[in-house]
C-alpha atoms as a PDB file:
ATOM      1  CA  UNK A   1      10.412  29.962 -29.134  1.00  0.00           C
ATOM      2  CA  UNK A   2      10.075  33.688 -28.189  1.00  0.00           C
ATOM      3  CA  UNK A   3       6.746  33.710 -29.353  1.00  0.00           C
ATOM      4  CA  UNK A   4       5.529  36.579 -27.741  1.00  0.00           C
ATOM      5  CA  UNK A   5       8.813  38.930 -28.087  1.00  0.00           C
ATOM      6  CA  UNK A   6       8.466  38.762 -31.705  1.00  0.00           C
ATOM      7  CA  UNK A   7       4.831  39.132 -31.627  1.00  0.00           C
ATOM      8  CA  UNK A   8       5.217  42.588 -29.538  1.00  0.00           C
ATOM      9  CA  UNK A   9       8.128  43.659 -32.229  1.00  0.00           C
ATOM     10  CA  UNK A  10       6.233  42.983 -35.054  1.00  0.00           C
ATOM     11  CA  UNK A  11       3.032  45.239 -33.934  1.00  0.00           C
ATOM     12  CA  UNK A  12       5.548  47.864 -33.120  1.00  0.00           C
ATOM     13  CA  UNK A  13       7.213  47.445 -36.410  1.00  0.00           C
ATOM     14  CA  UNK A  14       3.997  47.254 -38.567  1.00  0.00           C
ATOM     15  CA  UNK A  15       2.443  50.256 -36.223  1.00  0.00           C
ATOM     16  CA  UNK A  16       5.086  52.554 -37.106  1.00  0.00           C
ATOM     17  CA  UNK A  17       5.075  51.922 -40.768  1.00  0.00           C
ATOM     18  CA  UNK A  18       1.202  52.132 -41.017  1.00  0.00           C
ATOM     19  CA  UNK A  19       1.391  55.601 -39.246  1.00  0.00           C
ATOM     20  CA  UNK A  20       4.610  56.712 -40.860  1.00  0.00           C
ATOM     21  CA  UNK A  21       2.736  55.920 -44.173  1.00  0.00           C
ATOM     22  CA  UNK A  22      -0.655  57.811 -43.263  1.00  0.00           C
ATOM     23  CA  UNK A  23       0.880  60.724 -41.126  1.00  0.00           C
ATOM     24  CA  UNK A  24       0.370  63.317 -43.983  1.00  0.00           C
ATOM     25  CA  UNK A  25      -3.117  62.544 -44.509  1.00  0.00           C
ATOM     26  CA  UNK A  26      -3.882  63.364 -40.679  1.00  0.00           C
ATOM     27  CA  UNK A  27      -4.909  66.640 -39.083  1.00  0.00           C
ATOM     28  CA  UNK A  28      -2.972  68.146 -36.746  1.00  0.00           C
ATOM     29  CA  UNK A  29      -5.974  68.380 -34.337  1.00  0.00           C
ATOM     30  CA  UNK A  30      -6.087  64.486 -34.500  1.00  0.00           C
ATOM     31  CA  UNK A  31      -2.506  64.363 -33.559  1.00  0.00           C
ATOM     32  CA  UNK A  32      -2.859  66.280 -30.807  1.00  0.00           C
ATOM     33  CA  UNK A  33      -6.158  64.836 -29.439  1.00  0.00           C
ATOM     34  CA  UNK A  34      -4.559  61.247 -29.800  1.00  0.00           C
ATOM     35  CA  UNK A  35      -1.378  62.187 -27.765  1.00  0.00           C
ATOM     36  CA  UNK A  36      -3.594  63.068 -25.070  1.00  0.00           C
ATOM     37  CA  UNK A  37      -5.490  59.793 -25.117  1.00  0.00           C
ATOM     38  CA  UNK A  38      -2.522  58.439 -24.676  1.00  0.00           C
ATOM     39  CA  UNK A  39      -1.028  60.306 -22.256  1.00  0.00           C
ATOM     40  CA  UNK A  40      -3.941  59.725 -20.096  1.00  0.00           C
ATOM     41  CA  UNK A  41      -3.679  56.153 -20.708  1.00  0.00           C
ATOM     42  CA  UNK A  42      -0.003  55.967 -18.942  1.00  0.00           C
ATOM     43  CA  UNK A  43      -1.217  57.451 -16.172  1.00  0.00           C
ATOM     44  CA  UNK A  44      -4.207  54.950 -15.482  1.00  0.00           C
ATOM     45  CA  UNK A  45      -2.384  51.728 -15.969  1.00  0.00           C
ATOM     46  CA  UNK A  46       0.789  53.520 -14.252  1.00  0.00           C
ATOM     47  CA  UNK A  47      -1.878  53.838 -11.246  1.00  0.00           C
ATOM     48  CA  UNK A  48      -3.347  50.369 -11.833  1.00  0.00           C
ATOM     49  CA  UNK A  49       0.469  48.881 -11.568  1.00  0.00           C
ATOM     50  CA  UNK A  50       1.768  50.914  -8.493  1.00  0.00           C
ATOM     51  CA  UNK A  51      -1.525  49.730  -6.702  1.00  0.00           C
ATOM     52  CA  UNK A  52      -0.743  46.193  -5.509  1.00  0.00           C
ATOM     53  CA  UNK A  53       2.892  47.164  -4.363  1.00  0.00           C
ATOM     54  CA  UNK A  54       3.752  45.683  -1.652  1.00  0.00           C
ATOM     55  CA  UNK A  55       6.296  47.407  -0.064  1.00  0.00           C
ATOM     56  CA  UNK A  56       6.011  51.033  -0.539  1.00  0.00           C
ATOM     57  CA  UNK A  57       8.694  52.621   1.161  1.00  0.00           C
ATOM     58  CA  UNK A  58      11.275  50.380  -0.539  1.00  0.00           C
ATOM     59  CA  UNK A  59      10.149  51.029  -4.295  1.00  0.00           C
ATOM     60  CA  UNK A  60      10.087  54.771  -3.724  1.00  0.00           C
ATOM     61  CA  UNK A  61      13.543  54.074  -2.819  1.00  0.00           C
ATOM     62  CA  UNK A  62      14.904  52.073  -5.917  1.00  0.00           C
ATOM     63  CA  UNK A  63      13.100  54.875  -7.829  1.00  0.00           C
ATOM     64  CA  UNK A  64      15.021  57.926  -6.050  1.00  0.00           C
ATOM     65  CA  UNK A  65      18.264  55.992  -5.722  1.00  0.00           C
ATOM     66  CA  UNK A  66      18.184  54.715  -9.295  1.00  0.00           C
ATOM     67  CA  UNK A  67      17.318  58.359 -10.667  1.00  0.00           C
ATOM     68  CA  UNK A  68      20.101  59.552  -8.864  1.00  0.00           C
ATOM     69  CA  UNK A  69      22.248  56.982 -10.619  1.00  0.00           C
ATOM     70  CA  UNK A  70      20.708  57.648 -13.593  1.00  0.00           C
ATOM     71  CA  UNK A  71      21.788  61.328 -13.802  1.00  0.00           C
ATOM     72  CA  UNK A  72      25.023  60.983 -12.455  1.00  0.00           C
ATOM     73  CA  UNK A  73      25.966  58.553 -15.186  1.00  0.00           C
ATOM     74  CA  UNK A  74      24.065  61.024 -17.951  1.00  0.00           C
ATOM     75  CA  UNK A  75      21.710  57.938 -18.741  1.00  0.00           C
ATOM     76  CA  UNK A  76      19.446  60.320 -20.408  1.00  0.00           C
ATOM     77  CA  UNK A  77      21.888  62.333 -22.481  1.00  0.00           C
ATOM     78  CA  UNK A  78      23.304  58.649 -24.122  1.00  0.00           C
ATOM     79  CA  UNK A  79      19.438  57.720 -24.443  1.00  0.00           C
ATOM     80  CA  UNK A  80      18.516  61.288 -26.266  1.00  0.00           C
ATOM     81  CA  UNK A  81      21.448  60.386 -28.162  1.00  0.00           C
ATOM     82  CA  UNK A  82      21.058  57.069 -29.314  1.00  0.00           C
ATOM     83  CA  UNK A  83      17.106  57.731 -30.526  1.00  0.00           C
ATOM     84  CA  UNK A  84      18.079  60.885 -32.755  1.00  0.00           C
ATOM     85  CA  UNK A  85      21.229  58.445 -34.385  1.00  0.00           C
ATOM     86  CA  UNK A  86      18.439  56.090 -34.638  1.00  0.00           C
ATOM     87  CA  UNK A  87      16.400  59.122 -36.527  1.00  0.00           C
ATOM     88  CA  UNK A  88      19.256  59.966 -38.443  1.00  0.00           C
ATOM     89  CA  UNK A  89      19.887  56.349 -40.163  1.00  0.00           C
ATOM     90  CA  UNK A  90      16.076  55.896 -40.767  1.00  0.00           C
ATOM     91  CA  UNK A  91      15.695  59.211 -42.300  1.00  0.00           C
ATOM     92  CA  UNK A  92      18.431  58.556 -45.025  1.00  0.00           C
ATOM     93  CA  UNK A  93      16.121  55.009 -46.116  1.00  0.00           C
ATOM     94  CA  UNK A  94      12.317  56.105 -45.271  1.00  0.00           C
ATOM     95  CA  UNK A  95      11.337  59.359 -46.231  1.00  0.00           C
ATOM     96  CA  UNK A  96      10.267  61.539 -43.304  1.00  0.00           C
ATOM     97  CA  UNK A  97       6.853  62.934 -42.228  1.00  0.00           C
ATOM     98  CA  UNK A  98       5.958  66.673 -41.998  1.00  0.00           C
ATOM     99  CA  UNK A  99       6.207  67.206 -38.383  1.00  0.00           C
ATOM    100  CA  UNK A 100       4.818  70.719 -36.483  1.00  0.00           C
ATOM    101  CA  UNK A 101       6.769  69.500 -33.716  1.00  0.00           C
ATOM    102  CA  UNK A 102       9.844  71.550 -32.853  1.00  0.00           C
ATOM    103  CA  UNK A 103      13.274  69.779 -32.332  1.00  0.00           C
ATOM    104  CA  UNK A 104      13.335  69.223 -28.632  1.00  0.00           C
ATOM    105  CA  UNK A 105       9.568  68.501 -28.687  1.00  0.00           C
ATOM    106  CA  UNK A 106      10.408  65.588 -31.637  1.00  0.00           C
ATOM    107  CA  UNK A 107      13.217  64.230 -29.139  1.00  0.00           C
ATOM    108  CA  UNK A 108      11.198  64.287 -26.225  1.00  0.00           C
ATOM    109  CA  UNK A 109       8.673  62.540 -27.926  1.00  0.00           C
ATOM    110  CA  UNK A 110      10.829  59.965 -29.358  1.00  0.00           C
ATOM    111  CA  UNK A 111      13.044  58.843 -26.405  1.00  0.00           C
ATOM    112  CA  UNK A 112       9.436  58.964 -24.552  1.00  0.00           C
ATOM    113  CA  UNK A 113       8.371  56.559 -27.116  1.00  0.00           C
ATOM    114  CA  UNK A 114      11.862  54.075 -26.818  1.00  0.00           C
ATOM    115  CA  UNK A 115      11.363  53.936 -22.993  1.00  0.00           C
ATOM    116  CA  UNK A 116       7.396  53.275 -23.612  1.00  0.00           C
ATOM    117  CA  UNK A 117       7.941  50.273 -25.580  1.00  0.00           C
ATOM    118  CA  UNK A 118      11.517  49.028 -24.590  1.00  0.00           C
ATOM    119  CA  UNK A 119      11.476  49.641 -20.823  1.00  0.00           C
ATOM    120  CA  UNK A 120       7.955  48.966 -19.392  1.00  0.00           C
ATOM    121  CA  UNK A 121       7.753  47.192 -16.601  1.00  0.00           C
ATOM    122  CA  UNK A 122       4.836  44.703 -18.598  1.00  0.00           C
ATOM    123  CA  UNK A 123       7.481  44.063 -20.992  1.00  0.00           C
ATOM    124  CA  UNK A 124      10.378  43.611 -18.989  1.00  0.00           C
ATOM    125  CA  UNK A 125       8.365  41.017 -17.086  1.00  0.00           C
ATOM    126  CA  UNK A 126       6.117  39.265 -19.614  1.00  0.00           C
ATOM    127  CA  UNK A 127       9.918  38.704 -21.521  1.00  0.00           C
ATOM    128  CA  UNK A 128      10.998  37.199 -18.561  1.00  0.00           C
ATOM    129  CA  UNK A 129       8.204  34.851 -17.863  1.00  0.00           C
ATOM    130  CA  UNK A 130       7.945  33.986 -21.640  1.00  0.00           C
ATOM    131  CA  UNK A 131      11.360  32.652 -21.333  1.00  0.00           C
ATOM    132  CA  UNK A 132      11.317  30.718 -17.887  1.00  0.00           C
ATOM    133  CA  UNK A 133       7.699  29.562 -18.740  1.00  0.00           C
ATOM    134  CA  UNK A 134       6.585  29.807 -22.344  1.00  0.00           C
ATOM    135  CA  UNK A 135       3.588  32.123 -21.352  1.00  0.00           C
ATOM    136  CA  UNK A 136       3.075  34.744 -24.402  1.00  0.00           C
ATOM    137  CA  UNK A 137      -0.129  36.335 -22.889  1.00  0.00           C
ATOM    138  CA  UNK A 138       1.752  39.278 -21.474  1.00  0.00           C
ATOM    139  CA  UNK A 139       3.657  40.141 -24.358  1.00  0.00           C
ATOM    140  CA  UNK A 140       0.792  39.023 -27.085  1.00  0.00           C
ATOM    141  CA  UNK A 141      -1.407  41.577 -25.282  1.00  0.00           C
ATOM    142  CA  UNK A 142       1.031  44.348 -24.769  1.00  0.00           C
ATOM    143  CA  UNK A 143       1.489  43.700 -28.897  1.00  0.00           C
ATOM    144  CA  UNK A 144      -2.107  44.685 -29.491  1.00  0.00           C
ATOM    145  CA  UNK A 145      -1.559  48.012 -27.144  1.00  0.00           C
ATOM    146  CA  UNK A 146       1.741  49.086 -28.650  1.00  0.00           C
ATOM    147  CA  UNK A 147       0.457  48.255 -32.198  1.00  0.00           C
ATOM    148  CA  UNK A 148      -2.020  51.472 -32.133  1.00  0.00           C
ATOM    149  CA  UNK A 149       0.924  53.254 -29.922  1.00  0.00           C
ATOM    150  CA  UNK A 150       3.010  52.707 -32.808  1.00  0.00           C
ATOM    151  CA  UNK A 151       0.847  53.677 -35.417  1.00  0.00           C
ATOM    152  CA  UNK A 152      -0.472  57.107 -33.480  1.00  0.00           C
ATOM    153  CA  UNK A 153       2.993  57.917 -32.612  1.00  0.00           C
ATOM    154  CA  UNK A 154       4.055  57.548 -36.062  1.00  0.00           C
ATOM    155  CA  UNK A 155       1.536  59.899 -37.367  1.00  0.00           C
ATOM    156  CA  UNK A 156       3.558  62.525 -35.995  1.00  0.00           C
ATOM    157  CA  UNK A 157       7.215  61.039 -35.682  1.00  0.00           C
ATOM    158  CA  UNK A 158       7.154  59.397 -38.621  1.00  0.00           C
ATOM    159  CA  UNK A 159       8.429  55.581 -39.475  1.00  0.00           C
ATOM    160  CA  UNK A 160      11.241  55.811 -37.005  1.00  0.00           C
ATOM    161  CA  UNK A 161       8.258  54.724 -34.175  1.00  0.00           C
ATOM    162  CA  UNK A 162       7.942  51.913 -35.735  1.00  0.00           C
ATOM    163  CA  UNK A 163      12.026  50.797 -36.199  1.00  0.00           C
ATOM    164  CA  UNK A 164      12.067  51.446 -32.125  1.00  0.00           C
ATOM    165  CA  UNK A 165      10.924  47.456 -32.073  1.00  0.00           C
ATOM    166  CA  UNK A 166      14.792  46.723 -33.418  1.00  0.00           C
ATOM    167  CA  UNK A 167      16.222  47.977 -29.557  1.00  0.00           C
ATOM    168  CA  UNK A 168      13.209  46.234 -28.345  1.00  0.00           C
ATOM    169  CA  UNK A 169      13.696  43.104 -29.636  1.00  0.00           C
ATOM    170  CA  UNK A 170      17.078  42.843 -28.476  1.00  0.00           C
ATOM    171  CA  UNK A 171      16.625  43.929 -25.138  1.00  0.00           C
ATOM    172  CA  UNK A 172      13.413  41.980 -24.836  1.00  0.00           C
ATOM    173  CA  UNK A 173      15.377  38.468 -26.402  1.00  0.00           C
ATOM    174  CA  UNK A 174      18.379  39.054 -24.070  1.00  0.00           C
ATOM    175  CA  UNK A 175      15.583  38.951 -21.034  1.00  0.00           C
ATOM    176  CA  UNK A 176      13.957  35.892 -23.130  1.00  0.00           C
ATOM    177  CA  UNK A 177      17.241  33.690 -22.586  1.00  0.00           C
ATOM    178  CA  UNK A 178      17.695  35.306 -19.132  1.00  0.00           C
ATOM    179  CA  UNK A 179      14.665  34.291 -17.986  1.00  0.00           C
ATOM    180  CA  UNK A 180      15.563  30.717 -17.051  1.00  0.00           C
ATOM    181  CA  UNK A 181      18.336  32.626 -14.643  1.00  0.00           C
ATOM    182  CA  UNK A 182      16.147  35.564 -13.094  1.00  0.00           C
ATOM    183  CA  UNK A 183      12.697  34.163 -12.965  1.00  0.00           C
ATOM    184  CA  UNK A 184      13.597  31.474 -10.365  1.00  0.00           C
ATOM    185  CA  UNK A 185      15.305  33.968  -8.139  1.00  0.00           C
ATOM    186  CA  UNK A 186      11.820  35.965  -7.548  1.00  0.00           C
ATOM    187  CA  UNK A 187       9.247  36.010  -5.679  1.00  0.00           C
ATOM    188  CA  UNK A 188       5.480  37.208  -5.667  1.00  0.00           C
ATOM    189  CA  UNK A 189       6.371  40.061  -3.853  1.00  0.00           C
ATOM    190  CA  UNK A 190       9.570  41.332  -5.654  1.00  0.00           C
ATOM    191  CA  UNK A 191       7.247  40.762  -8.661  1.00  0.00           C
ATOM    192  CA  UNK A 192       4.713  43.464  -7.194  1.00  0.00           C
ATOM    193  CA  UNK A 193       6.925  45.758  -6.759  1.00  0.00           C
ATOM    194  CA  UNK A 194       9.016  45.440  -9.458  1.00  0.00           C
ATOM    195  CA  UNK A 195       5.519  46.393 -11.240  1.00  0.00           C
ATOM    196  CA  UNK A 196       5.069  49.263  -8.991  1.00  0.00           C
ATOM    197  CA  UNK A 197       8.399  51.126  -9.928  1.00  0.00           C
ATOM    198  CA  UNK A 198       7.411  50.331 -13.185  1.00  0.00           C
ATOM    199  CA  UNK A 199       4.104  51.961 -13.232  1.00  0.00           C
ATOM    200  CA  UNK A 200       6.147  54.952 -11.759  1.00  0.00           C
ATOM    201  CA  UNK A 201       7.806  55.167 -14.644  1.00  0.00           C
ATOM    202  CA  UNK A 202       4.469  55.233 -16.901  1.00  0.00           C
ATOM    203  CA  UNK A 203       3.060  57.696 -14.503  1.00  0.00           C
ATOM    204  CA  UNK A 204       6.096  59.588 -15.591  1.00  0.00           C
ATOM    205  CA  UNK A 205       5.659  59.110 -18.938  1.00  0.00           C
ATOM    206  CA  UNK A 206       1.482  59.937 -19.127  1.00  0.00           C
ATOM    207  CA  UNK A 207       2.775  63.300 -17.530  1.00  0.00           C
ATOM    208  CA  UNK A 208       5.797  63.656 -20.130  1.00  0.00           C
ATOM    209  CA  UNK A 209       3.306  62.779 -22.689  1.00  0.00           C
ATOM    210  CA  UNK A 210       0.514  65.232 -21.703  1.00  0.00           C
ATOM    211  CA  UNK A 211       3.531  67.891 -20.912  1.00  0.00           C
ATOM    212  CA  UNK A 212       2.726  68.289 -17.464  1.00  0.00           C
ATOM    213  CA  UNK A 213       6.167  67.887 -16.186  1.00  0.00           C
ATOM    214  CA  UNK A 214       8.995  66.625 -18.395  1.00  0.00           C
ATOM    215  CA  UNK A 215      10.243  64.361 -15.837  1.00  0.00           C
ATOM    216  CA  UNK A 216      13.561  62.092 -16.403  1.00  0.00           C
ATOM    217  CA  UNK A 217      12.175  59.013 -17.316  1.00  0.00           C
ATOM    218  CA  UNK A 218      15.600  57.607 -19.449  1.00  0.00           C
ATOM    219  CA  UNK A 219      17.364  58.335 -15.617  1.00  0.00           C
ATOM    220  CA  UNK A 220      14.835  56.501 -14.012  1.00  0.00           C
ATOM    221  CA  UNK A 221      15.714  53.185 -15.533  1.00  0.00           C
ATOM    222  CA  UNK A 222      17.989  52.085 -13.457  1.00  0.00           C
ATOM    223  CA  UNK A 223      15.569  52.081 -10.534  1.00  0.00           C
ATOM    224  CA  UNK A 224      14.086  48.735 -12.570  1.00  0.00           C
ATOM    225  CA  UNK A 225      17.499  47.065 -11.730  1.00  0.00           C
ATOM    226  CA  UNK A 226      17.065  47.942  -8.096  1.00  0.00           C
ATOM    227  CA  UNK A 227      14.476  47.394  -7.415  1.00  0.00           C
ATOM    228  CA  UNK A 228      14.058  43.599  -7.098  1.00  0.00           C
ATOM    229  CA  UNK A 229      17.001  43.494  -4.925  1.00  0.00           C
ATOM    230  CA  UNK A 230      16.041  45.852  -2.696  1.00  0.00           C
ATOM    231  CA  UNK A 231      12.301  44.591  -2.289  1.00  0.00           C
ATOM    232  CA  UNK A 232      14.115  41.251  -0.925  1.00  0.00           C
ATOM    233  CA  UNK A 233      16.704  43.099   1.346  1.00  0.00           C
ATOM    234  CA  UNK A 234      13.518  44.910   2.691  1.00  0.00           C
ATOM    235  CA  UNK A 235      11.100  41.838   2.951  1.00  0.00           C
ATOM    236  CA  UNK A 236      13.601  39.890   4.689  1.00  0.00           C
ATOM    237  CA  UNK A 237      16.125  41.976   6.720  1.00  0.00           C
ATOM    238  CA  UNK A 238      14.453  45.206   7.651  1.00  0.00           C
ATOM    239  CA  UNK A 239      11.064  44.228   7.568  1.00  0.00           C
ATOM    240  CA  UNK A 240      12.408  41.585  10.177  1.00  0.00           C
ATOM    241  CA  UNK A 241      14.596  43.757  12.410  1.00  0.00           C
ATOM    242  CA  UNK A 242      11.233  46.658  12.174  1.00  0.00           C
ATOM    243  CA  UNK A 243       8.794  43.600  13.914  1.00  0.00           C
END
């Protein structure tokens, strides 16, 4: 049983509606303040997840290569694009929240949001190892983490924070029966790095979050498909031919 995928949906789903229920009752300074914490937050478990990497030079790699992809392809023009259709359909059966956010800062917010909760690198790899091994923990404690998210986040977006868990149950249940596939092929170090290029990718996102720099975190995905491949090409071919 996917225990722990539908665990982490369910604490997005009820997080969203909580928050998208209590928004108007919340001061704007509390918004703000909260968006902060959370920004801040990214960033230190970003750092804590880049920290054991193991081969540096590679994941920075996967991350430039795989942004490159990502913007040649317009990954984050069909992301934008797919979270405001998202908006759209949940807006026409929820009423919406008063907002103070502009357009592009409700967009950037919410495809921020999607990436937060359907493409972290915890997520990716605690669906994974739920499926190969039955293991929950990852995903159970994400849940209690992207519960709050949720909620905060819906304060201000309203209840389409919490109908993000529908994209992230499907992509987290196709990794569930994948896991039995992909989990064998690994090993502790591609693990490590995979991590690592996914705490880039929250680093990212604290500093989207905090508006620091608005970097492209929907084009940085793809850097989450290379990088497990390339972590073995360098642990075992140029690692090999550098000694």
């Amino acid at each position: 049983m996917p225990t722990g995928v539908i665990i982490d949906a369910l604490a997005v789903l009820f997080g969203g509606l909580i928050g998208g229920g209590i928004g108007k009752f919340i001061p704007d300074d509390f918004k703000v303040k909260m968006n902060m914490i959370f920004g801040i937050s990214s960033i230190v478990m970003g750092t804590y997840s880049v920290a054991p990497m193991k081969n540096m030079a590679e994941v920075i790699f996967a991350v430039i290569l795989g942004t490159l992809f990502g913007i040649i392809i317009h990954l984050g023009h069909f992301v934008d694009k797919g979270a405001m259709a998202m908006q759209r359909v949940i807006s026409k059966i929820l009423p919406a929240s008063p907002t103070n956010l502009e357009e592009n800062d409700f967009k950037a917010q919410l495809v921020t949001l999607t990436i937060l909760f359907c493409a972290s690198g915890t997520g990716i790899f605690g669906s994974i190892l739920n499926g190969f091994t039955g293991d929950s923990s990852i995903l159970v404690a994400k849940a209690i983490l992207d519960f709050f998210t949720a909620m905060f986040f819906a304060i201000e977006l309203g209840y389409v924070a919490g109908f993000i868990a529908v994209p992230q149950f499907i992509f987290f249940i196709i990794l569930f029966f994948a896991g039995n596939w992909i989990y064998p092929l690994t090993t502790p170090t591609m693990i490590l790095d995979f991590k690592a290029a996914g705490g880039l990718l929250m680093l990212a996102t604290g500093f989207r979050m905090l508006k620091i720099k608005m970097f492209p975190i929907a084009d940085m995905l793809p850097a989450l498909i290379l990088v497990c491949p390339l972590s073995w090409l360098w642990t075992n071919v140029i690692n090999v031919i550098l000694k």
